[in-house]
Protein backbone atom coordinates (compact mmCIF):
# COMPACT_ATOMS: atom_id res chain seq x y z
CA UNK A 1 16.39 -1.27 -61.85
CA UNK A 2 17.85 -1.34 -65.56
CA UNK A 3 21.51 -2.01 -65.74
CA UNK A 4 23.31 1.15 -66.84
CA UNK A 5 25.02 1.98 -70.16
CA UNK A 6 27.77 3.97 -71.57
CA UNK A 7 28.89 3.61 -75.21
CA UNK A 8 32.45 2.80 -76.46
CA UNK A 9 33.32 3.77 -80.15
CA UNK A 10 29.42 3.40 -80.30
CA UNK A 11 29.22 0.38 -78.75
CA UNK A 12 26.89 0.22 -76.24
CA UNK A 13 27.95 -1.67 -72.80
CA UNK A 14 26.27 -2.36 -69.85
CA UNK A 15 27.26 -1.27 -66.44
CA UNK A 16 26.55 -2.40 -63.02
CA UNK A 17 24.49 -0.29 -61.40
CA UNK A 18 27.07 -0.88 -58.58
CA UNK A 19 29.99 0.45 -60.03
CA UNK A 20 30.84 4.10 -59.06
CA UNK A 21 29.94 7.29 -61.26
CA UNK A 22 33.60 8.06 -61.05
CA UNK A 23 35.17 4.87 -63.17
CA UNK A 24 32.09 4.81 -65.35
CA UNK A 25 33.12 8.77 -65.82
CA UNK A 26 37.18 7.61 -66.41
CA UNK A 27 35.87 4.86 -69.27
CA UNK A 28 34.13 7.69 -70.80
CA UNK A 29 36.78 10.38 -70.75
CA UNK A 30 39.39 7.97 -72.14
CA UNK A 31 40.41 9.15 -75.36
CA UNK A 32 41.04 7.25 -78.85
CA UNK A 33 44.31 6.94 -80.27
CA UNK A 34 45.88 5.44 -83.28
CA UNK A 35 46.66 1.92 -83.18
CA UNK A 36 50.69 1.40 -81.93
CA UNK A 37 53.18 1.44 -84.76
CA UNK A 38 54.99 -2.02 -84.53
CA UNK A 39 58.84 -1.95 -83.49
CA UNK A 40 60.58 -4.71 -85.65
CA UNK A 41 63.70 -4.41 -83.05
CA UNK A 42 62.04 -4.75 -80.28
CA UNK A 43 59.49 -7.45 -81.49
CA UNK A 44 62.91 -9.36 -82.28
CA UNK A 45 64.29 -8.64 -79.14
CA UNK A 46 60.75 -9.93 -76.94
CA UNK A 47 60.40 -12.92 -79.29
CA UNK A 48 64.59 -14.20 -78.97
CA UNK A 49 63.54 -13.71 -75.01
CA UNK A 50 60.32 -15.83 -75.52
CA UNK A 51 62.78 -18.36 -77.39
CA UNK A 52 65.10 -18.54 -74.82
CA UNK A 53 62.56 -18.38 -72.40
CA UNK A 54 61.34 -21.83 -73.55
CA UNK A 55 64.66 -23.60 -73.50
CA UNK A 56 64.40 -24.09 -69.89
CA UNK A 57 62.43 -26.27 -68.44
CA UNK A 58 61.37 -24.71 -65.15
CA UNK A 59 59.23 -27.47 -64.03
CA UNK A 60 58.19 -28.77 -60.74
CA UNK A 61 61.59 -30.64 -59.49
CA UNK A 62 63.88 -29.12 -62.31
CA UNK A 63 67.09 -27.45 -61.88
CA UNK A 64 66.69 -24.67 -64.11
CA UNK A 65 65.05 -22.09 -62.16
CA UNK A 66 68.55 -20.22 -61.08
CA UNK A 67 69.58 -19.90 -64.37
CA UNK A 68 66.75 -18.96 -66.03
CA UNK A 69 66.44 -15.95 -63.48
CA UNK A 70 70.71 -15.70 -64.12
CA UNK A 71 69.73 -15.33 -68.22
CA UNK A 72 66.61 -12.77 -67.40
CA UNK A 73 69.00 -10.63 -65.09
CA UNK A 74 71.71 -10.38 -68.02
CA UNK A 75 68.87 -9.42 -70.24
CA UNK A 76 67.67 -6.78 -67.49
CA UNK A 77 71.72 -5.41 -67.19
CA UNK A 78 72.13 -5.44 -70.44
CA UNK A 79 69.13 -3.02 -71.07
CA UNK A 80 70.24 -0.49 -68.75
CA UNK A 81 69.50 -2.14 -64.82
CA UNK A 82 72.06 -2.36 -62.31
CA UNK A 83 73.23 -5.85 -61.15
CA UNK A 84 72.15 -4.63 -57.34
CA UNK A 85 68.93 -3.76 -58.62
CA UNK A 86 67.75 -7.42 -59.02
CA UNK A 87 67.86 -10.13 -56.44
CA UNK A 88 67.53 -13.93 -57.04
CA UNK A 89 66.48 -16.12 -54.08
CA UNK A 90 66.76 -19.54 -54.17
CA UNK A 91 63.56 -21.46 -52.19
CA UNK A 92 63.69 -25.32 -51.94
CA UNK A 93 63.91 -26.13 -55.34
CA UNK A 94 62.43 -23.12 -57.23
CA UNK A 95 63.68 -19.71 -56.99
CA UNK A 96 62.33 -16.13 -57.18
CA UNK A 97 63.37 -12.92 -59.27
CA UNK A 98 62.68 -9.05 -57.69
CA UNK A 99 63.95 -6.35 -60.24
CA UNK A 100 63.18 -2.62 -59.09
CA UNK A 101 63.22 -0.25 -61.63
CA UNK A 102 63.38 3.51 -59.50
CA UNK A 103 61.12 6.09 -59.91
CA UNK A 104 61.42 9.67 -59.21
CA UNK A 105 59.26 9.44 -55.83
CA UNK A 106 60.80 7.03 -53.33
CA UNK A 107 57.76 7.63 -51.07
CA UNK A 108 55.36 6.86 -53.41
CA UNK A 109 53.90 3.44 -53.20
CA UNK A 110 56.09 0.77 -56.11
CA UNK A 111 53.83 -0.29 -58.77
CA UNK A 112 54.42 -4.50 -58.73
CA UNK A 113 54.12 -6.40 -62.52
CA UNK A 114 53.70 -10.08 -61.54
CA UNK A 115 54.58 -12.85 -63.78
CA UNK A 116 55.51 -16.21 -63.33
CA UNK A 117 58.70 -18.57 -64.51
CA UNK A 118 57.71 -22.25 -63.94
CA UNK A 119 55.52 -24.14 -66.11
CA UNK A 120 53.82 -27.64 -65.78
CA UNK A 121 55.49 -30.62 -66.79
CA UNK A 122 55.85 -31.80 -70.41
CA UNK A 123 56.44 -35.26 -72.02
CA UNK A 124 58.40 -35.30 -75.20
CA UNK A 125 56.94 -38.36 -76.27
CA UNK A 126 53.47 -36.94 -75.95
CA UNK A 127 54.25 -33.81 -78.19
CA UNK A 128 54.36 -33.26 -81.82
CA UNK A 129 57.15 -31.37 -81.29
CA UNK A 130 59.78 -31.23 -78.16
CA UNK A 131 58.35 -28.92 -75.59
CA UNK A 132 61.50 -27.72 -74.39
CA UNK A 133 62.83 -26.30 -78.06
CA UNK A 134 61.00 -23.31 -79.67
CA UNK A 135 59.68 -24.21 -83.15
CA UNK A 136 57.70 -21.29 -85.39
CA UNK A 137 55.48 -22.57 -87.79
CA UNK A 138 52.34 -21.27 -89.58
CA UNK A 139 52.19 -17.82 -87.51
CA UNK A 140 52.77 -19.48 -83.91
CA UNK A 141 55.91 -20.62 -81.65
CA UNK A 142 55.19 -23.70 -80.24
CA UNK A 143 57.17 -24.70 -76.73
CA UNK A 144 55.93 -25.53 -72.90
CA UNK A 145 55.32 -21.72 -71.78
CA UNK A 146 54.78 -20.54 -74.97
CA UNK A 147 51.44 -18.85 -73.47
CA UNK A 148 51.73 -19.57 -70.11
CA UNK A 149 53.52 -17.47 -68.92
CA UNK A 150 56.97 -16.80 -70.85
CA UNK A 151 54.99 -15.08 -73.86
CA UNK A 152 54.28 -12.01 -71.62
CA UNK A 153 57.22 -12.65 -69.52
CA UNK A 154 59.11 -12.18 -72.66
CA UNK A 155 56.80 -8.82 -73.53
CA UNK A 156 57.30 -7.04 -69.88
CA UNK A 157 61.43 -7.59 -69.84
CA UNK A 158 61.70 -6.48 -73.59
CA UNK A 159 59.81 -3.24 -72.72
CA UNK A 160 61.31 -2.36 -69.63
CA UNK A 161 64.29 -2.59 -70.97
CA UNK A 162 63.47 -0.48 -73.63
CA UNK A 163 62.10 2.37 -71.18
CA UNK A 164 65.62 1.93 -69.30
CA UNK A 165 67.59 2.63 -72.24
CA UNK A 166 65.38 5.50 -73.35
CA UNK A 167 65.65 7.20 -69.90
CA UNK A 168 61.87 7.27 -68.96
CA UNK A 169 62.07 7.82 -65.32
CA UNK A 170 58.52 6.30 -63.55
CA UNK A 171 57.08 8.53 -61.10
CA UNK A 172 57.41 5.76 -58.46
CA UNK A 173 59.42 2.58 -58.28
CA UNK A 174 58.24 -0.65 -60.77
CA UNK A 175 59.00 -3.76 -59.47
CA UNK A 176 59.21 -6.81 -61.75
CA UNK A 177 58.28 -9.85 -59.50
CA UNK A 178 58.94 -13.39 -60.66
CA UNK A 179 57.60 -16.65 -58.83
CA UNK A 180 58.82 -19.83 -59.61
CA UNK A 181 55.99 -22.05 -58.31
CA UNK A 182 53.09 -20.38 -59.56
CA UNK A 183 51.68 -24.10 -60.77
CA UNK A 184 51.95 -26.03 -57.81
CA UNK A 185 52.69 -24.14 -54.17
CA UNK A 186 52.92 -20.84 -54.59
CA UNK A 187 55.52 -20.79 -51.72
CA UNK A 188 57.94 -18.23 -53.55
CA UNK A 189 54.41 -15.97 -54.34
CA UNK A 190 53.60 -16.10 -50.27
CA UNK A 191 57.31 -15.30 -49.90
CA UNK A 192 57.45 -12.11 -52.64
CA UNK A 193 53.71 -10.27 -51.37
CA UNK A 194 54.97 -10.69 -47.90
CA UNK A 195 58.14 -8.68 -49.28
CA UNK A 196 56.30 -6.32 -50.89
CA UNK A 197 53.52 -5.28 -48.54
CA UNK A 198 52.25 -2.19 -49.00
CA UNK A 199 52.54 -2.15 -52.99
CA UNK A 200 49.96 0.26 -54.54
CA UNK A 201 49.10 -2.02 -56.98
CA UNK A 202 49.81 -5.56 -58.76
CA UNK A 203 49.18 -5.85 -62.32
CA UNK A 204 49.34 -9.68 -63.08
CA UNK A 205 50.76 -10.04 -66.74
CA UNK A 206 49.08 -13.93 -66.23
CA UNK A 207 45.94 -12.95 -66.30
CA UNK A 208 42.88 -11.29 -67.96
CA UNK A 209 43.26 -10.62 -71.62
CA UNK A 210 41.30 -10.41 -75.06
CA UNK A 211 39.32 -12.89 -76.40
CA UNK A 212 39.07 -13.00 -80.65
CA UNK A 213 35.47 -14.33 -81.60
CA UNK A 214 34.84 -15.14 -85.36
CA UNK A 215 38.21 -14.01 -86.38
CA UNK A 216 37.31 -10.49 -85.10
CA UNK A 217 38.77 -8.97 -81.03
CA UNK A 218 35.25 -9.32 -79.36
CA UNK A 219 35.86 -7.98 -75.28
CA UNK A 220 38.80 -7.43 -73.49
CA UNK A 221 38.59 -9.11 -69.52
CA UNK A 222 40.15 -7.39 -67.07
CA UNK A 223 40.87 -10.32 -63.93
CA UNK A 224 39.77 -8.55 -60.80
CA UNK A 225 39.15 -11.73 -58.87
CA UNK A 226 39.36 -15.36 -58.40
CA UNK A 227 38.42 -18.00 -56.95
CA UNK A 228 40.80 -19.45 -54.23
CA UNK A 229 41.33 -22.99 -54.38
CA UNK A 230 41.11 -26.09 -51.33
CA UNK A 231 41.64 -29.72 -51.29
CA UNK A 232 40.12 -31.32 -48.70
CA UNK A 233 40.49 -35.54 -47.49
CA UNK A 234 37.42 -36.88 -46.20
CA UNK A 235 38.00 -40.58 -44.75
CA UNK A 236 35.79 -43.06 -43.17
CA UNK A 237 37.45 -45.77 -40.94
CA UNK A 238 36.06 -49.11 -39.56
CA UNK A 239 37.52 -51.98 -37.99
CA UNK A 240 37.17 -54.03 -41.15
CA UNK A 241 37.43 -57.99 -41.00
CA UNK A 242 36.78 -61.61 -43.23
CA UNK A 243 34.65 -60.34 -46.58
CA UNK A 244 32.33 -63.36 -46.05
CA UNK A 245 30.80 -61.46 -42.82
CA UNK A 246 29.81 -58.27 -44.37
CA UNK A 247 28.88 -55.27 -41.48
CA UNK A 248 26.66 -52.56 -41.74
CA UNK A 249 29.43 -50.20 -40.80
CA UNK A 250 31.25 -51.29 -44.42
CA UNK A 251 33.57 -47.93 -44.76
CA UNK A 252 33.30 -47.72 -48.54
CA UNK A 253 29.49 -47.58 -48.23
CA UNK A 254 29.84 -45.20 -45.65
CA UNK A 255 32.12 -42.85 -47.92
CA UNK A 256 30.02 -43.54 -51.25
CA UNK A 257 26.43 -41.94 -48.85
CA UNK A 258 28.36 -39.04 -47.86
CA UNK A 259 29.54 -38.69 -51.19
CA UNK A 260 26.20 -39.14 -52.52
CA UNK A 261 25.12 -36.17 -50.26
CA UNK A 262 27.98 -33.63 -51.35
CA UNK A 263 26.72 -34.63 -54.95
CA UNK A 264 22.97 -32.86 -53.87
CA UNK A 265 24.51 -30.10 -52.20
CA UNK A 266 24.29 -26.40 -53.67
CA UNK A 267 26.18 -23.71 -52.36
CA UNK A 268 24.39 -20.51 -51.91
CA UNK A 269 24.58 -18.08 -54.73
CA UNK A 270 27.47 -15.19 -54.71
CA UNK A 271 27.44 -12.17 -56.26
CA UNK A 272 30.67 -9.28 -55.99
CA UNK A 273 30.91 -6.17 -58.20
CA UNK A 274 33.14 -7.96 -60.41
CA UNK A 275 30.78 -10.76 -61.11
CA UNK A 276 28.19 -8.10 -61.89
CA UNK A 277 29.83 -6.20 -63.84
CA UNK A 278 31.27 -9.15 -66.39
CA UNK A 279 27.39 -10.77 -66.07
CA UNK A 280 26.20 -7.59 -67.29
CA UNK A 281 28.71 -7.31 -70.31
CA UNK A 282 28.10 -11.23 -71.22
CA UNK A 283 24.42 -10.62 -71.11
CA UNK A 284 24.96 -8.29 -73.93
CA UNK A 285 26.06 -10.81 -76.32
CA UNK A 286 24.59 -13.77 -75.05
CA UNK A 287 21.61 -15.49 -76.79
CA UNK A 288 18.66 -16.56 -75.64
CA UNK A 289 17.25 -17.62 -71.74
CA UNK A 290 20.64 -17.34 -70.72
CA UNK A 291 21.39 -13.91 -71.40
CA UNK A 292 18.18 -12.78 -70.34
CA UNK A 293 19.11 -14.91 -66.72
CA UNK A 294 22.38 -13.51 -66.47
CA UNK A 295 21.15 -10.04 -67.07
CA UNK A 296 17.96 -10.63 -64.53
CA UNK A 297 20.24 -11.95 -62.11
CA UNK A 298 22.89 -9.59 -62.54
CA UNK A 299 20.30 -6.70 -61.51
CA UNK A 300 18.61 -8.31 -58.81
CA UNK A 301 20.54 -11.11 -57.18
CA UNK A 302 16.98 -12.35 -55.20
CA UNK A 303 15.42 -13.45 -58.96
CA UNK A 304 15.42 -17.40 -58.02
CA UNK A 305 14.23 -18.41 -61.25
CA UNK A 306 17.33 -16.40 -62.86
CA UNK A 307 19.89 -17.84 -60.59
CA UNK A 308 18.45 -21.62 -61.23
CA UNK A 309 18.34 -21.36 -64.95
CA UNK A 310 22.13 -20.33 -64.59
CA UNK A 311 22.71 -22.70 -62.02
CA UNK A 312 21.80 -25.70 -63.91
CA UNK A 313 23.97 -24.27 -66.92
CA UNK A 314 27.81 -26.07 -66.08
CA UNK A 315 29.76 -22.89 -67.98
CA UNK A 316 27.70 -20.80 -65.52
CA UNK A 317 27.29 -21.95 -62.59
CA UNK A 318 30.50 -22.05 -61.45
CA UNK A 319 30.44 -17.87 -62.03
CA UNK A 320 27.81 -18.22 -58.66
CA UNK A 321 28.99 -19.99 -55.94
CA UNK A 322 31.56 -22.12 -54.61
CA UNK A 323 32.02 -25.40 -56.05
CA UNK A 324 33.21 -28.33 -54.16
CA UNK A 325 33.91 -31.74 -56.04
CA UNK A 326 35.33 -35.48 -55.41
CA UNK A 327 38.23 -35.99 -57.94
CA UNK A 328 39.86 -39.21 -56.12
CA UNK A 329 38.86 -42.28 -54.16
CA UNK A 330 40.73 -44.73 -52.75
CA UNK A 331 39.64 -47.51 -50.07
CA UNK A 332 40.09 -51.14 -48.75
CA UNK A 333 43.03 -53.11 -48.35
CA UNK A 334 42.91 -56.49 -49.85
CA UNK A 335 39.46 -58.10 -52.37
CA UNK A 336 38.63 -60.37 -49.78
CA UNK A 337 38.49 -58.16 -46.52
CA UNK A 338 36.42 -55.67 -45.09
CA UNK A 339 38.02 -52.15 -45.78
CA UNK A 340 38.83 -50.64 -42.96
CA UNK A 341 39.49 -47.15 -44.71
CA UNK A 342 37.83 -45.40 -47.60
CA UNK A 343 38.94 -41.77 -48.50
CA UNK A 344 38.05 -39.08 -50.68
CA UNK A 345 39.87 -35.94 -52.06
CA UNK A 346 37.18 -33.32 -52.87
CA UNK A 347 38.51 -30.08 -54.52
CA UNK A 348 36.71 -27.02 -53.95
CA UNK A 349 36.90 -23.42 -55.89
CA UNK A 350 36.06 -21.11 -53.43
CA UNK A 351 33.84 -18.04 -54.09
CA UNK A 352 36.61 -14.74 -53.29
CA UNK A 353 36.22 -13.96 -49.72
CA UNK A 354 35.04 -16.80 -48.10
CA UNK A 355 36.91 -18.41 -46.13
CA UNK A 356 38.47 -22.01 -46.17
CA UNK A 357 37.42 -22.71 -42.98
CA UNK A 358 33.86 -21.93 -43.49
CA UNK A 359 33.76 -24.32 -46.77
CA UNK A 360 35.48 -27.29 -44.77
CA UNK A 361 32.26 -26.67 -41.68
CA UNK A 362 29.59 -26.51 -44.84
CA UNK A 363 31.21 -30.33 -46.10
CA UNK A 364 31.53 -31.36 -42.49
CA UNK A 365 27.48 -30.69 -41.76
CA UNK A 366 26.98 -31.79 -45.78
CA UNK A 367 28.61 -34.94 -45.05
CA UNK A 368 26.45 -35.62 -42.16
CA UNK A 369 28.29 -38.44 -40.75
CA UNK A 370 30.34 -37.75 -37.37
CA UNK A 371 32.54 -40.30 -37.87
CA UNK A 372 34.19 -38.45 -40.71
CA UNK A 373 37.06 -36.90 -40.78
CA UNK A 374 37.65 -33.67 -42.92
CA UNK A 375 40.94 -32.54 -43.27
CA UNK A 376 42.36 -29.53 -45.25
CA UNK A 377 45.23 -30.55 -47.46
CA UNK A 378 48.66 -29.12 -47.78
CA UNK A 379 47.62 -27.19 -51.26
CA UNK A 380 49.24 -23.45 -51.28
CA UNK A 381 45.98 -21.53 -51.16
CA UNK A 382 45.12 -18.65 -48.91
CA UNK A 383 42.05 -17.24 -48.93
CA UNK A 384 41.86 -14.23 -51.03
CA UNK A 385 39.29 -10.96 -51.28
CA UNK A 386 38.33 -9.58 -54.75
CA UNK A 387 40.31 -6.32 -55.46
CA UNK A 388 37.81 -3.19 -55.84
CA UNK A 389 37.94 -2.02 -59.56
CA UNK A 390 39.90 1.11 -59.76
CA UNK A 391 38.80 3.70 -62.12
CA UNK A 392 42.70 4.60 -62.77
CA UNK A 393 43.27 0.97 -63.71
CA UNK A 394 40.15 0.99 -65.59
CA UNK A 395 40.80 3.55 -67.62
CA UNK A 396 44.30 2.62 -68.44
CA UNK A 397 43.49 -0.40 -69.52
CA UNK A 398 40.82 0.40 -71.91
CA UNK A 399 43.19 3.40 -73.61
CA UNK A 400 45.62 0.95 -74.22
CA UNK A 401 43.02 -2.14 -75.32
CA UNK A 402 40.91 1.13 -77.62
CA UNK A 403 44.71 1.84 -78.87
CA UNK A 404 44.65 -1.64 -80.61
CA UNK A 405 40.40 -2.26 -81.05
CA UNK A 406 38.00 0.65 -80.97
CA UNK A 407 35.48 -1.00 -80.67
CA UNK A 408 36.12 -3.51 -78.17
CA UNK A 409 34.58 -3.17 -74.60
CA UNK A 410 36.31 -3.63 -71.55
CA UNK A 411 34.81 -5.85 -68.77
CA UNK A 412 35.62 -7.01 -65.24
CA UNK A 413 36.28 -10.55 -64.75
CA UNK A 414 37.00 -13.20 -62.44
CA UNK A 415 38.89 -16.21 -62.66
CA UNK A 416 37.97 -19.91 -61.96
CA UNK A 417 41.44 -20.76 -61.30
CA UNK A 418 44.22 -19.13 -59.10
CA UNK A 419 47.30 -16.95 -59.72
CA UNK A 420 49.51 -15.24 -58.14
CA UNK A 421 47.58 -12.58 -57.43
CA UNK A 422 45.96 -14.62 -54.79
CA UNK A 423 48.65 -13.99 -52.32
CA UNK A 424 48.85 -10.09 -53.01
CA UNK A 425 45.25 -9.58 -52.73
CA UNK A 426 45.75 -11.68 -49.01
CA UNK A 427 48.12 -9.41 -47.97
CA UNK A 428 46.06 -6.39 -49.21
CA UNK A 429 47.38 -5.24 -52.27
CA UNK A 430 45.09 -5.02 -55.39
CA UNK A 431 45.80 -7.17 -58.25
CA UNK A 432 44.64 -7.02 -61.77
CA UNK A 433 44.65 -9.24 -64.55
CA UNK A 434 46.12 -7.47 -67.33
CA UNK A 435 47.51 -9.52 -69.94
CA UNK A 436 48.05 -7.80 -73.31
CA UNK A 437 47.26 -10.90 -75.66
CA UNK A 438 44.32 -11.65 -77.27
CA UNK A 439 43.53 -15.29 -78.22
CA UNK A 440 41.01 -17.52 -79.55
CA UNK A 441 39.00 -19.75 -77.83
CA UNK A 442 41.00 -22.99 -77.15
CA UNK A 443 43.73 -21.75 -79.13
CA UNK A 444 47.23 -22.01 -76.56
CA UNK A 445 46.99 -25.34 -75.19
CA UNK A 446 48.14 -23.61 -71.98
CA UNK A 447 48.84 -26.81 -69.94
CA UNK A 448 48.41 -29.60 -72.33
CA UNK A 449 50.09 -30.97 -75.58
CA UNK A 450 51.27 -28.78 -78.39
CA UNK A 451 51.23 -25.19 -76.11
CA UNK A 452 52.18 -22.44 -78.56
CA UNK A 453 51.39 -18.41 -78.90
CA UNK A 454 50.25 -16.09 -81.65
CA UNK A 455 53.02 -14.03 -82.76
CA UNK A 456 50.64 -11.89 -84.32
CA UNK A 457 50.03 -10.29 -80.72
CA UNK A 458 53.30 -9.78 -80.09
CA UNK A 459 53.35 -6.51 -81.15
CA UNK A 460 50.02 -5.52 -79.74
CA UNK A 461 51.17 -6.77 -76.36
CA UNK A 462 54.13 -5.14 -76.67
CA UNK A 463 52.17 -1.46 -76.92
CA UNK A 464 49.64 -2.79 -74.35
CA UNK A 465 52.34 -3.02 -71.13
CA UNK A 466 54.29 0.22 -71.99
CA UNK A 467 51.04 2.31 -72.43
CA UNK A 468 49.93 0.83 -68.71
CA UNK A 469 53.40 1.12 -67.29
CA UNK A 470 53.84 4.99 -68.54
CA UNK A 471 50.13 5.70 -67.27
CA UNK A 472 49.73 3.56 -63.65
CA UNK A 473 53.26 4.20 -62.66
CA UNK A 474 53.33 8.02 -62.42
């Protein structure tokens, strides 16, 4: 069956055939409006937040996590909240911020905007410039969190304090949720969707977003899934001895087969509405056999020859399955004995849905050795169901990308890595990726030397969360 097609701004886009008549009929109806006049004071006001923002260095082990959340909750007060409105919890070593804006509707469901306040750790001697002190230069501001995630951090406290001091009254209660471990545990995340079961909705300001191709905005993604993430020890033990008597039971050897056979192994293909949808959509602009494969497969997830010509593609495959991979060894005791342990960390990315427990049994029968152990790892993952694409969400989030582009499409997506929204969507509440930045391809450094942010989506972003917040939180 041909995929199906509706046009934005006379753009044509394919549509999974699986996604419902109704949100295919809510992209349609959404209407075109004139791109958002900027607001020089509050583009000041997000980017002195963002600047601030940086200063601290919430890392991993840092001590700046309770007042960073102190100087957000002055910004919040100072825009109109009320000091009992927001809550700061300390949690070994980290902390977590809950702000609740009210709405009209106490009974309706709250509306949740996740972001998150730690970043990963940054050597000054390894930067250009200090990560911890915001420099602009040439159009960007340059600092550890510049992108990920203070930018929209910055973006979501400017605006809602400019909806508090303008009196707009949500027809149900916004919560502003921030984690402070979003890098490593997640443990204030698992603390804050506990908190908040029952939440209509999550819309993650850390992910999804617009991509700029060419200099030109080429497809906004919105992040309806991920993958959930496992580590997983696999260790071989032996009784060892003198080097100059080797043993067939050699441990390392032992570890290095097994290895060998998780190297062969394929996990079976995967296929959700999200991935569908955002095959679909890439198969559109996408050259060549593997276009034509990701459209084949897209429609008829039994083409083999489809999914192996994507499977043997590395920026594809990935998009199909679980992955499970060896990223540390370690083994032996001394160069002139016989090592009487050999271990392996293997990470796996976990198709959404499956279970943890299910990946470690596939390893365990992949492995094929019984006297391996295979042992889940303390890592902060739960696993975590893809959210079902909502055609309200849909169709607020392509008024407010059309707002800014015209003619840029709006696609499902789903992420290789985890955020927060891993947690909610355990728990049950749908999350969506909704950031309101669009970037170029390896532009932000998110996570490694020189991180900085277009300012020239600061005021784009800044149009982006209020047009979401006036039209999901009613």
């Amino acid at each position: 069956m041909a995929a199906a097609i509706f046009e934005l701004d006379d753009r044509k886009v394919p549509v999974s055939r699986f996604v419902s008549l109704g949100l295919v009929a809510a992209l349609l109806a959404t209407p075109v409006h004139a791109a958002p006049k900027p607001d020089p004071a509050l583009n000041a006001q997000a980017l002195e937040i963002l600047k601030r923002s940086i200063a601290f260095r919430t890392v991993a082990g840092g001590d700046q996590f309770i007042p960073y959340a102190e100087y957000l909750k002055g910004v919040l007060v100072a825009g109109g909240f009320k000091p009992e409105e927001i809550t700061i919890e300390p949690m070994a070593g980290t902390a977590f911020l809950l702000a609740r804006y009210p709405g009209k509707d106490p009974k309706k469901k709250p509306i949740v905007i996740s972001a998150h306040m730690d970043v990963v750790e940054a050597k000054p001697e390894d930067w250009t410039r200090d990560p911890f002190t915001p420099v602009i230069e040439n159009g960007y501001i340059y600092g550890r969190g510049a992108t990920d995630n203070k930018f929209e951090l910055s973006v979501m406290v400017a605006i809602l304090t400019k909806l508090r001091r303008e009196g707009w009254k949500p027809g149900r209660d916004v919560i502003l949720a921030l984690s402070g471990d979003e890098e490593t545990i997640m443990a204030t995340t698992a603390a804050m969707a506990q908190r908040l079961r029952g939440a209509e909705m999550v819309l993650n300001i850390d992910g999804g977003g617009g991509s700029i191709i060419n200099g030109k905005p080429a497809v906004y993604d919105i992040q309806g899934a991920e993958k959930t993430y496992a580590d997983f020890e696999i260790t071989l033990t032996d009784p060892g001895g003198h080097s100059s008597r080797p043993t067939p039971t050699n441990a390392i050897y032992r570890l290095s087969r097994a290895l060998d056979r998780l190297a062969a192994y394929r996990f079976p293909a995967m296929q959700n509405e999200i991935t569908r949808g955002s095959m679909l959509a890439d198969a559109a602009s996408t050259p060549g056999v593997i276009g034509e494969a990701l459209r084949r497969y897209a429609n008829n997830p039994a083409d083999a020859e489809a999914m192996e010509i994507l499977s043997t593609d590395t920026q594809q495959n990935p998009r199909l399955r679980t992955t499970c991979v060896a990223t540390m060894i370690q083994g032996g005791h001394a160069p002139n004995a016989l090592p009487q342990r050999a271990t392996a960390t293997v990470n796996c990315r976990i198709f959404p849905g499956t279970p943890a427990t299910s990946v470690r049994e596939t390893l365990v029968q992949v492995i094929n050795d019984p006297s391996a152990t295979v042992t889940r790892l303390a890592d902060g993952s739960v696993d975590s169901p893809p959210s079902p694409l909502r055609a309200d969400v849909i169709a607020a989030v392509t008024k407010a990308v059309k707002a800014r582009f015209p003619g840029v499409p709006v696609v499902p997506s789903q992420q290789a890595g985890a955020t927060d929204s891993m947690h909610f969507r355990a728990v049950g509440i749908p999350s969506y990726g909704v950031s309101g930045m669009f970037t170029r391809p390896g532009e932000s450094f998110a996570h490694g030397l020189n991180e900085k942010a277009p300012l020239d989506t600061l005021d784009g972003s800044l149009a982006h969360h209020e047009s979401l917040l006036r039209d999901l939180a009613k």
